[in-house]
Protein backbone atom coordinates (compact mmCIF):
# COMPACT_ATOMS: atom_id res chain seq x y z
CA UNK A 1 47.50 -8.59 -169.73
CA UNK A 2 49.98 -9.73 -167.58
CA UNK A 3 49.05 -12.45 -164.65
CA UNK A 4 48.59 -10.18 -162.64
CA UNK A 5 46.93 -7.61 -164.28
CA UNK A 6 44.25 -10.44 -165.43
CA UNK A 7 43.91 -11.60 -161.48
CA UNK A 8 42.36 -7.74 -160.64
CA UNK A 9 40.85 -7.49 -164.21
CA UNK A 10 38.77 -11.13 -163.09
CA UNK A 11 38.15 -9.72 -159.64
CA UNK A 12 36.95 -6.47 -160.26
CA UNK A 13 34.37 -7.82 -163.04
CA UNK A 14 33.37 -11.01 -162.00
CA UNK A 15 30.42 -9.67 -160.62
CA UNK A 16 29.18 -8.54 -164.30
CA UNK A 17 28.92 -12.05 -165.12
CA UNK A 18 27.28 -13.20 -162.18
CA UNK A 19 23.00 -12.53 -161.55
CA UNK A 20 21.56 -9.75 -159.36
CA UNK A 21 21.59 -11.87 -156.26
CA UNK A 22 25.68 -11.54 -156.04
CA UNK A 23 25.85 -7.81 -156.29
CA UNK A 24 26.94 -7.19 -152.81
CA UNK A 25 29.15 -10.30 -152.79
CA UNK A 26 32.54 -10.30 -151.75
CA UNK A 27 35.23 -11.04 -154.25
CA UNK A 28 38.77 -11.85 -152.94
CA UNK A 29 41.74 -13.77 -154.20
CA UNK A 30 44.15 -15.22 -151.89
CA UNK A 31 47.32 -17.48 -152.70
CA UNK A 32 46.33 -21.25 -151.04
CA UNK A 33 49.50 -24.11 -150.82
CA UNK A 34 48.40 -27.14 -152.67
CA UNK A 35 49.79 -30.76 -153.18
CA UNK A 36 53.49 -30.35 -154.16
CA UNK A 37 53.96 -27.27 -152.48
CA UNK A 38 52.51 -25.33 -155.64
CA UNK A 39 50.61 -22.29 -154.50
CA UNK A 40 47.80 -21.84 -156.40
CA UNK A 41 45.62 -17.72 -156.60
CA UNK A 42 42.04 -19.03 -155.77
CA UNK A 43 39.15 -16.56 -156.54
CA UNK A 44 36.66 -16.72 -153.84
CA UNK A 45 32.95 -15.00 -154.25
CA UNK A 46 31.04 -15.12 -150.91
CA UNK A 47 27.27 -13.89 -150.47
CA UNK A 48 25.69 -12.27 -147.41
CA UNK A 49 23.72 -16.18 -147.16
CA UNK A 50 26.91 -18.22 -148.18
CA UNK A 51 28.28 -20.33 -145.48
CA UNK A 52 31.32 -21.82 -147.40
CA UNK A 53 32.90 -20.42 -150.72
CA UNK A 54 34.93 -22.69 -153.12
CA UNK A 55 37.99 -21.74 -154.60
CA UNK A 56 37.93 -20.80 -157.93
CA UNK A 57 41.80 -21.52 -159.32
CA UNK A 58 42.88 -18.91 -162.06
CA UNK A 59 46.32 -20.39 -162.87
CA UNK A 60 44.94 -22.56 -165.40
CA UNK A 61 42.67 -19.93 -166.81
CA UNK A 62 45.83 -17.88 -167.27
CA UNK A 63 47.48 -20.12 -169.66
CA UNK A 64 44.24 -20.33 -171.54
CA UNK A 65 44.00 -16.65 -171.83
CA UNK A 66 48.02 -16.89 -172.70
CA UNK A 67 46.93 -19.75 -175.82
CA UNK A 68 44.57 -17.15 -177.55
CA UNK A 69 41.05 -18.21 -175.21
CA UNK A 70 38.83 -14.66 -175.19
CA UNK A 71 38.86 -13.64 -171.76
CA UNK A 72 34.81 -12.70 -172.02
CA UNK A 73 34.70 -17.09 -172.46
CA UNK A 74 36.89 -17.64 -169.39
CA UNK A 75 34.91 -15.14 -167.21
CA UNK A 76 31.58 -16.76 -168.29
CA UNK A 77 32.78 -20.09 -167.48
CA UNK A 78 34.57 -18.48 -163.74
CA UNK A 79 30.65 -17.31 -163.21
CA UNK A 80 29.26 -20.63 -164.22
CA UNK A 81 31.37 -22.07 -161.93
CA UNK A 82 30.40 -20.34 -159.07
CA UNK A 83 26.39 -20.58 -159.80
CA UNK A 84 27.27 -24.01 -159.97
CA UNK A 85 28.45 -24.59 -156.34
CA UNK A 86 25.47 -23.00 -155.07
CA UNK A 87 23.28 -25.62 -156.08
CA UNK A 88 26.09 -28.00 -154.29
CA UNK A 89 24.84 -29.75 -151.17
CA UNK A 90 27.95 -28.62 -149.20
CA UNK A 91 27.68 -29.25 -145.33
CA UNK A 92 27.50 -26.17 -142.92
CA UNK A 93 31.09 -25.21 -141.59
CA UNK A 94 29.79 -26.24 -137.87
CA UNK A 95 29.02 -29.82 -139.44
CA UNK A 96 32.64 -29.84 -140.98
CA UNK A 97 34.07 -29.28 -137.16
CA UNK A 98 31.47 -32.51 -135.81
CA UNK A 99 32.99 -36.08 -136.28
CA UNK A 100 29.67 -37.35 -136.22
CA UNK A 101 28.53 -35.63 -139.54
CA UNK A 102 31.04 -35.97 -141.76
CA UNK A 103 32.76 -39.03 -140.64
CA UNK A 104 31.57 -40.78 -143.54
CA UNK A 105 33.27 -38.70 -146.00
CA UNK A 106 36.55 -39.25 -144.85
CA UNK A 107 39.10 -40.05 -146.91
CA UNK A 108 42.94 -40.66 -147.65
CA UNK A 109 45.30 -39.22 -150.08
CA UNK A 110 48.98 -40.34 -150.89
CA UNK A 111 51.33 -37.10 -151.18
CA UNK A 112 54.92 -37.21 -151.18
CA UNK A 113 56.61 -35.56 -147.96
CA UNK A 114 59.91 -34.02 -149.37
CA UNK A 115 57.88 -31.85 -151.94
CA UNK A 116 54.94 -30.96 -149.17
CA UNK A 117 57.19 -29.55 -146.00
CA UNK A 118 54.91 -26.59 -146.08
CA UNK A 119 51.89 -28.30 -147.01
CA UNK A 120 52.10 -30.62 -144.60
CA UNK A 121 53.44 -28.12 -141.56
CA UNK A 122 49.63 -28.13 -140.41
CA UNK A 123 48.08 -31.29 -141.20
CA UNK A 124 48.12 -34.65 -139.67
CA UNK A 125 49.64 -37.40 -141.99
CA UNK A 126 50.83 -41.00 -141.67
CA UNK A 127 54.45 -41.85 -142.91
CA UNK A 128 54.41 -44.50 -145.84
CA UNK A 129 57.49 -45.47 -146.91
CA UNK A 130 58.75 -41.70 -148.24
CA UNK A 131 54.74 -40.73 -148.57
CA UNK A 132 52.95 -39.19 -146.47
CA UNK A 133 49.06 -40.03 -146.43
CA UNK A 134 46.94 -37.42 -145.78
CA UNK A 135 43.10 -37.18 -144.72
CA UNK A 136 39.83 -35.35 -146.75
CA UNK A 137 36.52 -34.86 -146.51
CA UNK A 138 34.78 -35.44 -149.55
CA UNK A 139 32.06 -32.19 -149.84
CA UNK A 140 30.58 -32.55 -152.97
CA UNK A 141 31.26 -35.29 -156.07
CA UNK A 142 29.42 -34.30 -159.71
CA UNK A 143 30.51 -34.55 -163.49
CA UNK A 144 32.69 -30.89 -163.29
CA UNK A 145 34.33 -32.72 -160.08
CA UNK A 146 35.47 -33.05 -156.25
CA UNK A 147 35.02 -30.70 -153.71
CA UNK A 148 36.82 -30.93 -150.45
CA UNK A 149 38.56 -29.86 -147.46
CA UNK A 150 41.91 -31.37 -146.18
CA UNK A 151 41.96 -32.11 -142.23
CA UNK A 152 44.14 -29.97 -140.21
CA UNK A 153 45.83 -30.67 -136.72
CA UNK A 154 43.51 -28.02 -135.44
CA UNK A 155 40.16 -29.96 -136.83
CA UNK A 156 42.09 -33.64 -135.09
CA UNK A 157 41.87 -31.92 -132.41
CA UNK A 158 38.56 -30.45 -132.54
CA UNK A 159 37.45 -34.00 -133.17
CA UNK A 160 38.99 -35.64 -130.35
CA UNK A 161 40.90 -38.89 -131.89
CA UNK A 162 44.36 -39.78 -133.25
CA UNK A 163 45.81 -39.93 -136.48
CA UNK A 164 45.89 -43.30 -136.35
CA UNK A 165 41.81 -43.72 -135.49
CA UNK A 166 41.28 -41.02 -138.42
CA UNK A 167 43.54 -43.50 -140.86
CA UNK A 168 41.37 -46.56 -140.03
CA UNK A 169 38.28 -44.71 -140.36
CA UNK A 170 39.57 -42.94 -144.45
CA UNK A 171 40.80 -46.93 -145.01
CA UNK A 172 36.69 -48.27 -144.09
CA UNK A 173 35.07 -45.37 -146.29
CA UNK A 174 37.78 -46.66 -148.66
CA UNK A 175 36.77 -50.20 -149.26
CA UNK A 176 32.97 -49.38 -148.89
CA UNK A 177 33.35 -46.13 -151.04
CA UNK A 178 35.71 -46.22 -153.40
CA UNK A 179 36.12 -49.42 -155.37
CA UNK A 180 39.46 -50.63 -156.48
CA UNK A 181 39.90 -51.07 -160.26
CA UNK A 182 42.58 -53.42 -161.08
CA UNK A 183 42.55 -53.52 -164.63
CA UNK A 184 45.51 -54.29 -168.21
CA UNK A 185 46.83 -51.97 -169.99
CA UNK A 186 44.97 -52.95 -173.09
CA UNK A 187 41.80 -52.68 -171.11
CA UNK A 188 42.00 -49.47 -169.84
CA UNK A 189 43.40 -48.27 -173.58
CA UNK A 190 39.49 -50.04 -174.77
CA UNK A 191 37.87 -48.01 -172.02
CA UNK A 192 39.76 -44.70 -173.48
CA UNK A 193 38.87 -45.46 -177.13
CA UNK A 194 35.63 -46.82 -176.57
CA UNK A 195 33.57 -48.40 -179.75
CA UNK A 196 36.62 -46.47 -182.12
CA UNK A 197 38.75 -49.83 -181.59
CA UNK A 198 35.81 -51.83 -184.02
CA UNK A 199 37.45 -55.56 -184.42
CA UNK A 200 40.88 -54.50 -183.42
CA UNK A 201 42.59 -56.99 -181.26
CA UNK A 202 45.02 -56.04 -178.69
CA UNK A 203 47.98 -57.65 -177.43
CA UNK A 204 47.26 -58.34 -173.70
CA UNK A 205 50.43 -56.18 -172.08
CA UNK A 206 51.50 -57.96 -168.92
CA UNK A 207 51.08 -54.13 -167.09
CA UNK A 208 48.40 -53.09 -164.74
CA UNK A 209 46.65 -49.91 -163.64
CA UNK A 210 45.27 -49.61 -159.95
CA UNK A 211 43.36 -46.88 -159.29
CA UNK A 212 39.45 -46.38 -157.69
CA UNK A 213 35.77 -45.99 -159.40
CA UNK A 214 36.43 -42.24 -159.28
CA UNK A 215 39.38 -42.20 -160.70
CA UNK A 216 40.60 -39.64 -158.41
CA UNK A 217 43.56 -40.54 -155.50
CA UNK A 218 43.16 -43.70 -156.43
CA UNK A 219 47.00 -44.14 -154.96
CA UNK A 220 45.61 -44.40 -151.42
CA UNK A 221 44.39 -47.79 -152.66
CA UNK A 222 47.91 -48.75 -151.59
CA UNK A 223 47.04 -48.43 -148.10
CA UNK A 224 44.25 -50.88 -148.15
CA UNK A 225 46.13 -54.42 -147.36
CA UNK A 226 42.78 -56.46 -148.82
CA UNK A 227 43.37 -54.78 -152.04
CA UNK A 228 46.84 -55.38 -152.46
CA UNK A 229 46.04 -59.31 -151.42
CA UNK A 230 43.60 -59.53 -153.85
CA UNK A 231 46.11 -57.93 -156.40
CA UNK A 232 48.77 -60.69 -155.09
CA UNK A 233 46.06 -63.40 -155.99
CA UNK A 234 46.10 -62.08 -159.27
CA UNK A 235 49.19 -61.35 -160.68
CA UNK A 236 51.90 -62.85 -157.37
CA UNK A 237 53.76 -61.46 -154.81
CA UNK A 238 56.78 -60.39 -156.69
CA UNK A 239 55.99 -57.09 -159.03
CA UNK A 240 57.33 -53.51 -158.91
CA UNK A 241 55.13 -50.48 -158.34
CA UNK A 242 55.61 -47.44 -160.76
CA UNK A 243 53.80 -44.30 -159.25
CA UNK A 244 51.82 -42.77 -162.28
CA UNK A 245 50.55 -39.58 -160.04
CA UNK A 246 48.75 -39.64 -157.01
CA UNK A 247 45.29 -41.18 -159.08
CA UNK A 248 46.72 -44.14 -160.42
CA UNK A 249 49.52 -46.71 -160.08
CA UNK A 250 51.34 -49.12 -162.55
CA UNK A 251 51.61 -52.27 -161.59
CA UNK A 252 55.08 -53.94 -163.28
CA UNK A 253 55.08 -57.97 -162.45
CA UNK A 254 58.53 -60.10 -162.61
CA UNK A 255 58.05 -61.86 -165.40
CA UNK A 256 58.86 -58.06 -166.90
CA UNK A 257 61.15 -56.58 -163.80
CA UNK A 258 63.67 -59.66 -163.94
CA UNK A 259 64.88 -58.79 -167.40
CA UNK A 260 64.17 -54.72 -167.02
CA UNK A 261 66.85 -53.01 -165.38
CA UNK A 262 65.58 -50.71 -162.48
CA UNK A 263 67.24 -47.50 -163.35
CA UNK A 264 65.64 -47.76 -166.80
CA UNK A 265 62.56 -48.24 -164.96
CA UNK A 266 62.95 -45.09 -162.93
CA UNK A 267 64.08 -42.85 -165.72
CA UNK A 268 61.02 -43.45 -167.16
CA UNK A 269 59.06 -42.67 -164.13
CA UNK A 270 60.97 -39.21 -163.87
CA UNK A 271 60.53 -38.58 -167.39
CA UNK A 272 56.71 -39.38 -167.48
CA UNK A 273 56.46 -36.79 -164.37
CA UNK A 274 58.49 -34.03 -166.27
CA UNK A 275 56.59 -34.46 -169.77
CA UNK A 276 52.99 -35.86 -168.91
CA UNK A 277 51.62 -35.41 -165.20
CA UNK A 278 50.15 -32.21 -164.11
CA UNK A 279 52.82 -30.27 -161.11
CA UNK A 280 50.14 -30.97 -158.10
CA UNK A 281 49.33 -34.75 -159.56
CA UNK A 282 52.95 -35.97 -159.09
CA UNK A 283 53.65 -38.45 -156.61
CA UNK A 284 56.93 -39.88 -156.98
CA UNK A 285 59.87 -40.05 -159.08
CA UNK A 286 60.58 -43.40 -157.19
CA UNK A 287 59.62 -47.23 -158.04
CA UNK A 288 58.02 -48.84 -154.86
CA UNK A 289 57.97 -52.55 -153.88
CA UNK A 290 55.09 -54.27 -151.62
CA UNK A 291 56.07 -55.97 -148.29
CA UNK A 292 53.46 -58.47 -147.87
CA UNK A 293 54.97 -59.54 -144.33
CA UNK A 294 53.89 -56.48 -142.66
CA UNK A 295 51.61 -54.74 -145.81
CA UNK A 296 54.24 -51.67 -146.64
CA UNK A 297 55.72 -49.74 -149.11
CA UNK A 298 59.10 -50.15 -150.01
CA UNK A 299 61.35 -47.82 -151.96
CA UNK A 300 63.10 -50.34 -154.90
CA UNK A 301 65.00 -47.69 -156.47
């Protein structure tokens, strides 16, 4: 099949995969703009009693139909899937439009603005350096992942504040939800390979990796200027910021940036995004400074 023969082949038969109770469900797929400007065919399956749907992205399931996967596998998994969100705790739609409710799971994601035009036509952002920080609330969080739903101007105004009280309250949830990890190279490469390392002993790299206990947007941490001062306690004021994708940051200090020429630096930052980060997970092809004076971003090169 081609893609989109395997799109109607999924919807029409979903349902044969699914129990009795979603028989007269309705199954539709619709094309939904995510980070980057990628558009993305998201299978929805909505009961009679369902008050919210998730998306259910078949791009990826594509290519692993494409590699050789059976397509009876991927349709099992779709269904599990779905079964799976039911037994989410996922707030009723009127709670999502009360400030109240959900204001605790607010949060912030760093996008960049010239790849997002259209993504970011109808949602309220703040400008950071050439970012653009956007706002979330966090649904659901489990082992097979994140469920959310982006802010649009039309829910600001439904809430009745500004974008700059809805940045102050994502940057609270922040520190008192997602911790900031701060961490070497070499320790994040023991975390990876757990026990496998045995005795090995690793050369401490003079790199960093920021991201947060989730290990998901973990860019935003940027925003939060008693993270980057406790960063600056660590390793100084004087380091260069290589933007890994929009969950994690490198952290480059001088004693490595005064003998590394920059546009060495940023080839490998465009390479990297080309060859290793998912389309939607890119952030920048840019390296970033920190302005402790007034806490910003600042492009380097």
């Amino acid at each position: 099949m081609n893609y989109e023969e395997f799109k109607e082949y999924v919807k029409d038969h979903i349902l044969e995969y699914l129990p009795e109770s979603y028989s007269a469900a309705k199954v539709t797929i619709q094309s939904v703009v995510k980070n980057n400007d990628r558009k993305l065919d998201g299978l929805t399956v909505r009961t009679q009693n369902s008050n919210i749907s998730p998306n259910i992205y078949l791009n990826q399931y594509f290519m692993d139909y494409e590699d050789g996967r059976d397509i009876n596998e991927i349709m099992h998994e779709i269904a599990s899937v779905r079964i799976r969100s039911d037994n989410a705790e996922f707030p009723m739609i009127t709670d999502l439009t009360c400030l109240d409710k959900i204001k605790n799971k607010i949060h912030a994601k760093l996008v960049n603005r010239a790849l997002n035009e259209e993504y970011l036509a109808d949602k309220p952002f703040t400008e950071v350096a050439d970012l653009a920080a956007i706002y979330y609330i966090e649904l659901e969080k489990s082992e097979h992942g994140n469920a959310s739903v982006v802010i649009t101007n039309n829910m600001l105004d439904i809430f009745g504040i500004t974008v700059a009280e809805l940045h102050n309250i994502a940057l609270d949830n922040m520190r008192h939800c997602k911790e900031a990890r701060f961490l070497t190279m070499s320790e994040i490469l023991k975390e990876l390979m757990h026990d496998s390392v045995g005795g090995l002993d690793f050369e401490e790299p003079s790199l960093y990796v920021l991201t947060n206990s989730d290990k998901v947007n973990g860019a935003a941490l940027l925003l939060d200027a008693e993270t980057m001062d406790r960063i600056s306690d660590k390793i100084g004021k004087s380091f260069l910021i290589l933007p890994s994708s929009v969950n994690e940051l490198i952290f480059v200090p001088a004693s490595i940036t005064d003998s590394q020429d920059l546009s060495s630096l940023v080839e490998m930052v465009v390479q990297i995004n080309g060859s290793e980060v998912q389309p939607e997970e890119v952030l920048s092809d840019h390296v970033y400074r920190y302005n402790y004076t007034n806490h910003s971003l600042e492009i380097a090169a």
